[in-house]
C-alpha atoms as a PDB file:
ATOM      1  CA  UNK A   1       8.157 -20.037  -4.037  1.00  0.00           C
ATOM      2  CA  UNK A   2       8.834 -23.713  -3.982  1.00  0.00           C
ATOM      3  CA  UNK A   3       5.608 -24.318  -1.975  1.00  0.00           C
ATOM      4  CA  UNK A   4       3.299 -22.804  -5.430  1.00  0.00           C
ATOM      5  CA  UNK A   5       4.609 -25.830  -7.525  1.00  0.00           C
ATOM      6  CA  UNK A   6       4.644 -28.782  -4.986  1.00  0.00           C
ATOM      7  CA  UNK A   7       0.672 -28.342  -5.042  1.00  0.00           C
ATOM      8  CA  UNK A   8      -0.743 -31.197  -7.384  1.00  0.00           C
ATOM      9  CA  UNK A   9      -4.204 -30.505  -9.352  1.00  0.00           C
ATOM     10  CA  UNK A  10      -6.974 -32.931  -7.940  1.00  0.00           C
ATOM     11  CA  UNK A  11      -5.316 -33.873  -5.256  1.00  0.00           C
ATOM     12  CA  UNK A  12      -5.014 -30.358  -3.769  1.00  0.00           C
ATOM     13  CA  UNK A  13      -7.340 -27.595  -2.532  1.00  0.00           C
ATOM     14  CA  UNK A  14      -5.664 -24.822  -2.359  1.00  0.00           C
ATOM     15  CA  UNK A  15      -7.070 -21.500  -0.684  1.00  0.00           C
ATOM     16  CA  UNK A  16      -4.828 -17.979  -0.480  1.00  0.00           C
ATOM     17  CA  UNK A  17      -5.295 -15.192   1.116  1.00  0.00           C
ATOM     18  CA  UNK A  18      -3.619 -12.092  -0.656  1.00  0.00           C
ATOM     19  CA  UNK A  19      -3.549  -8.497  -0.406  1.00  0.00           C
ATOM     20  CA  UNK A  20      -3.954  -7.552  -3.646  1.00  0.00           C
ATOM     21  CA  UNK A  21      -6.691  -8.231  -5.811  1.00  0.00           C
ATOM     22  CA  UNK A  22      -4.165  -8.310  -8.940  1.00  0.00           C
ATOM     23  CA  UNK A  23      -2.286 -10.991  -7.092  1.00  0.00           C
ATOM     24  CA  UNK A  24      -5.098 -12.813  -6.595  1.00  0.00           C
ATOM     25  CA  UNK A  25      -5.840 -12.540 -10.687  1.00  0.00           C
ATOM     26  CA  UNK A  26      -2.493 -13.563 -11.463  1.00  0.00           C
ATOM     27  CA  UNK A  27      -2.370 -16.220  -8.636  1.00  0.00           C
ATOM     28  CA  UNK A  28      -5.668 -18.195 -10.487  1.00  0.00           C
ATOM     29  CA  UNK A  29      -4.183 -17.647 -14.189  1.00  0.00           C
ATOM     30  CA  UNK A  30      -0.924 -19.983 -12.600  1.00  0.00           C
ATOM     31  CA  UNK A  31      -2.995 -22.472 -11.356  1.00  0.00           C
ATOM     32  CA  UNK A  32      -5.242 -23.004 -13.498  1.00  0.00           C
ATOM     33  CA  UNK A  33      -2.499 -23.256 -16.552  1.00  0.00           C
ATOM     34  CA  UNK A  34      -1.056 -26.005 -14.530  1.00  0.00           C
ATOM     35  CA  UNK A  35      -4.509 -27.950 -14.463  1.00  0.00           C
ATOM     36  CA  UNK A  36      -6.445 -26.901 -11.226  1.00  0.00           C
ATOM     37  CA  UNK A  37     -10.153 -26.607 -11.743  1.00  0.00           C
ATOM     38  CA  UNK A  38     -11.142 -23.061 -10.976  1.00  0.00           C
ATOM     39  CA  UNK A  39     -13.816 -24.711  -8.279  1.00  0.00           C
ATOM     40  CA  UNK A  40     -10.378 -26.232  -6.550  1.00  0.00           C
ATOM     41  CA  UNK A  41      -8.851 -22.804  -5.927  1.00  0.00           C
ATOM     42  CA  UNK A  42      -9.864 -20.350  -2.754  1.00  0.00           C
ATOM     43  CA  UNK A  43      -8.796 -17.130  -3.306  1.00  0.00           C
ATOM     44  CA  UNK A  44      -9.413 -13.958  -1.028  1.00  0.00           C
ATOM     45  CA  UNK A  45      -8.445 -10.636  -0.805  1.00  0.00           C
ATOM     46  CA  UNK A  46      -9.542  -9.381   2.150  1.00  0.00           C
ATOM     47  CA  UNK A  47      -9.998  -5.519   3.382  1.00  0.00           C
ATOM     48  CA  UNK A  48      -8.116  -3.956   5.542  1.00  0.00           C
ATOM     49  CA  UNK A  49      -8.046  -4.493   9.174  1.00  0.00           C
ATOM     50  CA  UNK A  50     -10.062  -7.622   8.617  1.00  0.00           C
ATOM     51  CA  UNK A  51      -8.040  -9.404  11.384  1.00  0.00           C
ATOM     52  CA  UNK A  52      -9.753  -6.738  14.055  1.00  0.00           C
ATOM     53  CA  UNK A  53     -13.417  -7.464  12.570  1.00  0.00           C
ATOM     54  CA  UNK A  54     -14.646 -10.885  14.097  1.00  0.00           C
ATOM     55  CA  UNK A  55     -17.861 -11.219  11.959  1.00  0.00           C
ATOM     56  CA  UNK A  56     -15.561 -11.163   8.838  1.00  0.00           C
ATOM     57  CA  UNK A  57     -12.647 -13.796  10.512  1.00  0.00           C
ATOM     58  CA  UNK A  58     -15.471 -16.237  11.484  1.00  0.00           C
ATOM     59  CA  UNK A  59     -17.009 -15.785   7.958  1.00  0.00           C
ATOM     60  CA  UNK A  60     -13.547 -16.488   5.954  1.00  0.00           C
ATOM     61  CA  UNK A  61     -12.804 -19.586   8.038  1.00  0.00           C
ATOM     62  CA  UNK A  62     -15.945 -20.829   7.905  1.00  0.00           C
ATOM     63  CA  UNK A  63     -15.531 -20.596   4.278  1.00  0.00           C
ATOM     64  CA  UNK A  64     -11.816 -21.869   4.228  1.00  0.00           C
ATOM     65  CA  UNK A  65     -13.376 -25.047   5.782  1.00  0.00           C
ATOM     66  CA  UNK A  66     -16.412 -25.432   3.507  1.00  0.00           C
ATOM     67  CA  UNK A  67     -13.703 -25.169   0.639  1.00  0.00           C
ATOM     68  CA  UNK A  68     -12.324 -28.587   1.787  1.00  0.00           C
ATOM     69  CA  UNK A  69      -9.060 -26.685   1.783  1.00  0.00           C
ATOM     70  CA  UNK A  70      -5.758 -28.755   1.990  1.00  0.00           C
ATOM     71  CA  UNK A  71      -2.988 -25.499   2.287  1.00  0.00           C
ATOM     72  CA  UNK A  72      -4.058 -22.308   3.301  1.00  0.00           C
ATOM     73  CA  UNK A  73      -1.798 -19.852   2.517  1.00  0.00           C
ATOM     74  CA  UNK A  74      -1.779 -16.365   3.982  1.00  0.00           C
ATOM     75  CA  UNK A  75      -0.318 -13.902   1.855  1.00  0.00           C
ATOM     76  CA  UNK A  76      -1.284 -10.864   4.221  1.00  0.00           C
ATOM     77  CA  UNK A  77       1.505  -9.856   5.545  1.00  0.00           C
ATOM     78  CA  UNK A  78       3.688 -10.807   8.529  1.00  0.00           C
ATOM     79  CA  UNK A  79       2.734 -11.055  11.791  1.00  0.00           C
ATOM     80  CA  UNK A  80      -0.716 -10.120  10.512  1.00  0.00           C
ATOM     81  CA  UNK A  81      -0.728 -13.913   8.713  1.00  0.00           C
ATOM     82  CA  UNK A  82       0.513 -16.050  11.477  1.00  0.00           C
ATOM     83  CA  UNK A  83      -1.585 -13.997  14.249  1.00  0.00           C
ATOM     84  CA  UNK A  84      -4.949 -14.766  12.420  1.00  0.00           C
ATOM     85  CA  UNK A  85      -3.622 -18.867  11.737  1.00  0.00           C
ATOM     86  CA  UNK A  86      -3.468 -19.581  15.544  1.00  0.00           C
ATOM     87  CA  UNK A  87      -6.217 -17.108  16.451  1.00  0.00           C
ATOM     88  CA  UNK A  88      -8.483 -19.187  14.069  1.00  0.00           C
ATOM     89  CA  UNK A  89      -6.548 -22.486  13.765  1.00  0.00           C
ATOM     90  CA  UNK A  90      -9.913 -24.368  15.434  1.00  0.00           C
ATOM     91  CA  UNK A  91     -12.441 -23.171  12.827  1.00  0.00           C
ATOM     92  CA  UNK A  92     -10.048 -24.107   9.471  1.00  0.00           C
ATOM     93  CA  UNK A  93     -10.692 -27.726   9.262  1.00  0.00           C
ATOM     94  CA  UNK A  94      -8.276 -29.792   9.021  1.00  0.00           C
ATOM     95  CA  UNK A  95      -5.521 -27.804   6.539  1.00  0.00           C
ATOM     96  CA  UNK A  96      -1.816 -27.228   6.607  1.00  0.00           C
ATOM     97  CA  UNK A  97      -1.397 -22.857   7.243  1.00  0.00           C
ATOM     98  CA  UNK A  98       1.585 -20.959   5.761  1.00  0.00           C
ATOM     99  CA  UNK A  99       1.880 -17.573   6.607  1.00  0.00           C
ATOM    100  CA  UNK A 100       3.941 -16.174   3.795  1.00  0.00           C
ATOM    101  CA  UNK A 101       3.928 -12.177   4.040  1.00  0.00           C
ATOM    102  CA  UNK A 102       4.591 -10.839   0.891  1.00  0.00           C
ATOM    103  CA  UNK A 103       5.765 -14.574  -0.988  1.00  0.00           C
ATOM    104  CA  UNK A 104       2.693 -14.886  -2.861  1.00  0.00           C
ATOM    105  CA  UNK A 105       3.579 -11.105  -4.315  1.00  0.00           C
ATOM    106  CA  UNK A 106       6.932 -11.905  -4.605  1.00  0.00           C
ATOM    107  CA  UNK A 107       5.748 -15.055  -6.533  1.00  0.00           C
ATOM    108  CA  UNK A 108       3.097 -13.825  -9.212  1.00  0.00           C
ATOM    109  CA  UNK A 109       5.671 -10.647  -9.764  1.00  0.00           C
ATOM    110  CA  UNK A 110       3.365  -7.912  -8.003  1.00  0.00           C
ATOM    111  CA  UNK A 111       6.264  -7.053  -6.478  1.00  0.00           C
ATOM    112  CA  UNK A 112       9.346  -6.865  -7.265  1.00  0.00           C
ATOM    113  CA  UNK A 113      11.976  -9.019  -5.594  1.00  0.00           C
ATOM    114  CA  UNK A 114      15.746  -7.974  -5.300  1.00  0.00           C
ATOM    115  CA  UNK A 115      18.434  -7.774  -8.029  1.00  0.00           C
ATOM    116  CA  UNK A 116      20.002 -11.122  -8.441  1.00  0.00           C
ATOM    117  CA  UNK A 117      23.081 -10.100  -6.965  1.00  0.00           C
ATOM    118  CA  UNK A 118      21.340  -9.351  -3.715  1.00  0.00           C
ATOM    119  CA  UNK A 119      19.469 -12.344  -3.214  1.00  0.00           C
ATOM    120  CA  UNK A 120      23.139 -13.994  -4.044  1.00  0.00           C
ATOM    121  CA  UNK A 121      24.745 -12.562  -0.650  1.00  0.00           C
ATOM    122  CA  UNK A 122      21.797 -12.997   1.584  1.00  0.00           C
ATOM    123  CA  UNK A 123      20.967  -9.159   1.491  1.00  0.00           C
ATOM    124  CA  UNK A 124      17.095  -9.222  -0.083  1.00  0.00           C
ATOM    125  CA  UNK A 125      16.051  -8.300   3.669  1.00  0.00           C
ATOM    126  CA  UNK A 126      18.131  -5.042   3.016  1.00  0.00           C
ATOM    127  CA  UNK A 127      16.382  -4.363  -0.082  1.00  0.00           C
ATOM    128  CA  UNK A 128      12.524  -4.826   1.180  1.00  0.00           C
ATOM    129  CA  UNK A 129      14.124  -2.461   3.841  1.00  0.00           C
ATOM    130  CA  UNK A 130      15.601  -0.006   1.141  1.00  0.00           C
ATOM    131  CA  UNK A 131      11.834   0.120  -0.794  1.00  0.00           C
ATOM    132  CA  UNK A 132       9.404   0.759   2.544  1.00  0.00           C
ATOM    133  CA  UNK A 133      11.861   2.199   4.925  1.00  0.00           C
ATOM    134  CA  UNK A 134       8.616   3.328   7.376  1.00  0.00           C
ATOM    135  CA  UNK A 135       7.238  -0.376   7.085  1.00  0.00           C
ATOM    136  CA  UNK A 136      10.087  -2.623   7.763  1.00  0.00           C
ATOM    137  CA  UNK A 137      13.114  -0.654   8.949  1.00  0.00           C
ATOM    138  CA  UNK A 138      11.975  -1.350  13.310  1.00  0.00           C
ATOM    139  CA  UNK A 139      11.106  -5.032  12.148  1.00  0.00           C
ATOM    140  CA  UNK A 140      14.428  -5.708  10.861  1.00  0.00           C
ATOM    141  CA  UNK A 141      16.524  -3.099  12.693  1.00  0.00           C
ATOM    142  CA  UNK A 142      15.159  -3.093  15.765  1.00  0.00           C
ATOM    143  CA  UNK A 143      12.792  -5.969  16.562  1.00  0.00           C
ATOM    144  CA  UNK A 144      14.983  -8.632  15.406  1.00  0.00           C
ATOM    145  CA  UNK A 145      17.425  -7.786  17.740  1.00  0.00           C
ATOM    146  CA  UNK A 146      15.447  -9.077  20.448  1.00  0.00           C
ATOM    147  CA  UNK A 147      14.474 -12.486  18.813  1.00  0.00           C
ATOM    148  CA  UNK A 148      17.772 -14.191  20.243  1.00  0.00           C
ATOM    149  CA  UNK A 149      17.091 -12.472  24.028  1.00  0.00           C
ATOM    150  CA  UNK A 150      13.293 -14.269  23.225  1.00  0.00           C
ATOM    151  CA  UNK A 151      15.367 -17.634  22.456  1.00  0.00           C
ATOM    152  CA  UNK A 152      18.194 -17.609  25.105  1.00  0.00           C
ATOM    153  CA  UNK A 153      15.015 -17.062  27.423  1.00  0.00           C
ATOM    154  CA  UNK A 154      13.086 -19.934  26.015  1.00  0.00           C
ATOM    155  CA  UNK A 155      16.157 -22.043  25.887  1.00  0.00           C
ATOM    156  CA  UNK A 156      16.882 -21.449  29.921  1.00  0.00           C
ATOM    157  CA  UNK A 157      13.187 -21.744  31.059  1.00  0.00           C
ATOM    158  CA  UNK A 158      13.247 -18.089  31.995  1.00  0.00           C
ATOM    159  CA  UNK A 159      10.092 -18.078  30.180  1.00  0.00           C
ATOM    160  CA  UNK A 160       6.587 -18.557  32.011  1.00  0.00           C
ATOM    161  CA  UNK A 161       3.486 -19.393  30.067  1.00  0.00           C
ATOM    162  CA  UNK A 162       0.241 -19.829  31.204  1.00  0.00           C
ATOM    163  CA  UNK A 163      -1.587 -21.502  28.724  1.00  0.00           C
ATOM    164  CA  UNK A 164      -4.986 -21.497  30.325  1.00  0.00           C
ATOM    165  CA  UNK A 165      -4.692 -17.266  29.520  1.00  0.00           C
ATOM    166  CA  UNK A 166      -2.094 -17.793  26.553  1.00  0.00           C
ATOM    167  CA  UNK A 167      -3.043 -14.772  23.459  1.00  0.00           C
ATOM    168  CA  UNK A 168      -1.423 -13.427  20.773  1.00  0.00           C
ATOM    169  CA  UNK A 169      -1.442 -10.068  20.613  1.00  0.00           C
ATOM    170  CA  UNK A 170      -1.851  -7.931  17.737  1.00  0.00           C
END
């Protein structure tokens, strides 16, 4: 949220990528009330499974870059976002990526955040589990339970990387 007011109008080029189309509505009324030219703002809501189709990646960065974008933000969901960032970091220009899951939702109000009280104690992650169970409950349950063995193994160069075969998968 505090990234949406730190852009300046004419001195940023925003471009988002969202995953609703009333997001994306909502997303251009904010900016534009706050005195971005509508020619200054990117704004793309992509199908689904775009991240799989390569003719559509290669034509939305190739766009991002002919935008002149400054801050690309994906609003696609997470790892989705960050997974399409470094698989197509080369082609943006030169931009700043955020991959923001849900933040841009969370931001225009197509979704609705946590009761106060919730996001008071550090328990909003409970909460996003609470309303998609199916979704998020092995991400935050399960998953996350292994980032610290990923960062004790990191940390005591038990981890081997080739880069010259390095991917990300999806």
């Amino acid at each position: 949220a505090a990234l949406m007011p730190a852009l300046v109008a004419g001195r940023h080029r925003p471009f988002f990528v969202v995953s609703r189309d009333r997001t994306g509505v909502l997303l251009r009324q904010y900016l534009e009330a706050r005195g971005f030219a509508a020619d200054a703002i990117g704004i793309v809501c992509p199908p689904f499974g775009f991240e799989r189709d390569d003719a559509y990646s290669s034509t939305l960065a190739r766009q991002i870059r002919e935008h002149g974008t400054t801050h690309l933000v994906m609003g696609v969901g997470s790892p989705k976002s960050e997974v399409w960032l470094y698989d197509h970091a080369r082609a943006l220009g030169d931009c700043y990526g955020f991959g923001i899951g849900a933040g841009i939702d969370y931001f225009v109000g197509t979704e609705a955040r946590a009761p106060q009280w919730m996001q008071a104690i550090g328990l909003e992650w409970l909460w996003r589990v609470l309303c998609e169970p199916r979704r998020l409950a092995r991400r935050y349950l399960v998953d996350a339970m292994l980032f610290p063995v990923a960062i004790m193994r990191d940390a005591t160069g038990n981890w081997q990387r080739d880069e010259s075969t390095a991917t990300v998968s999806r």
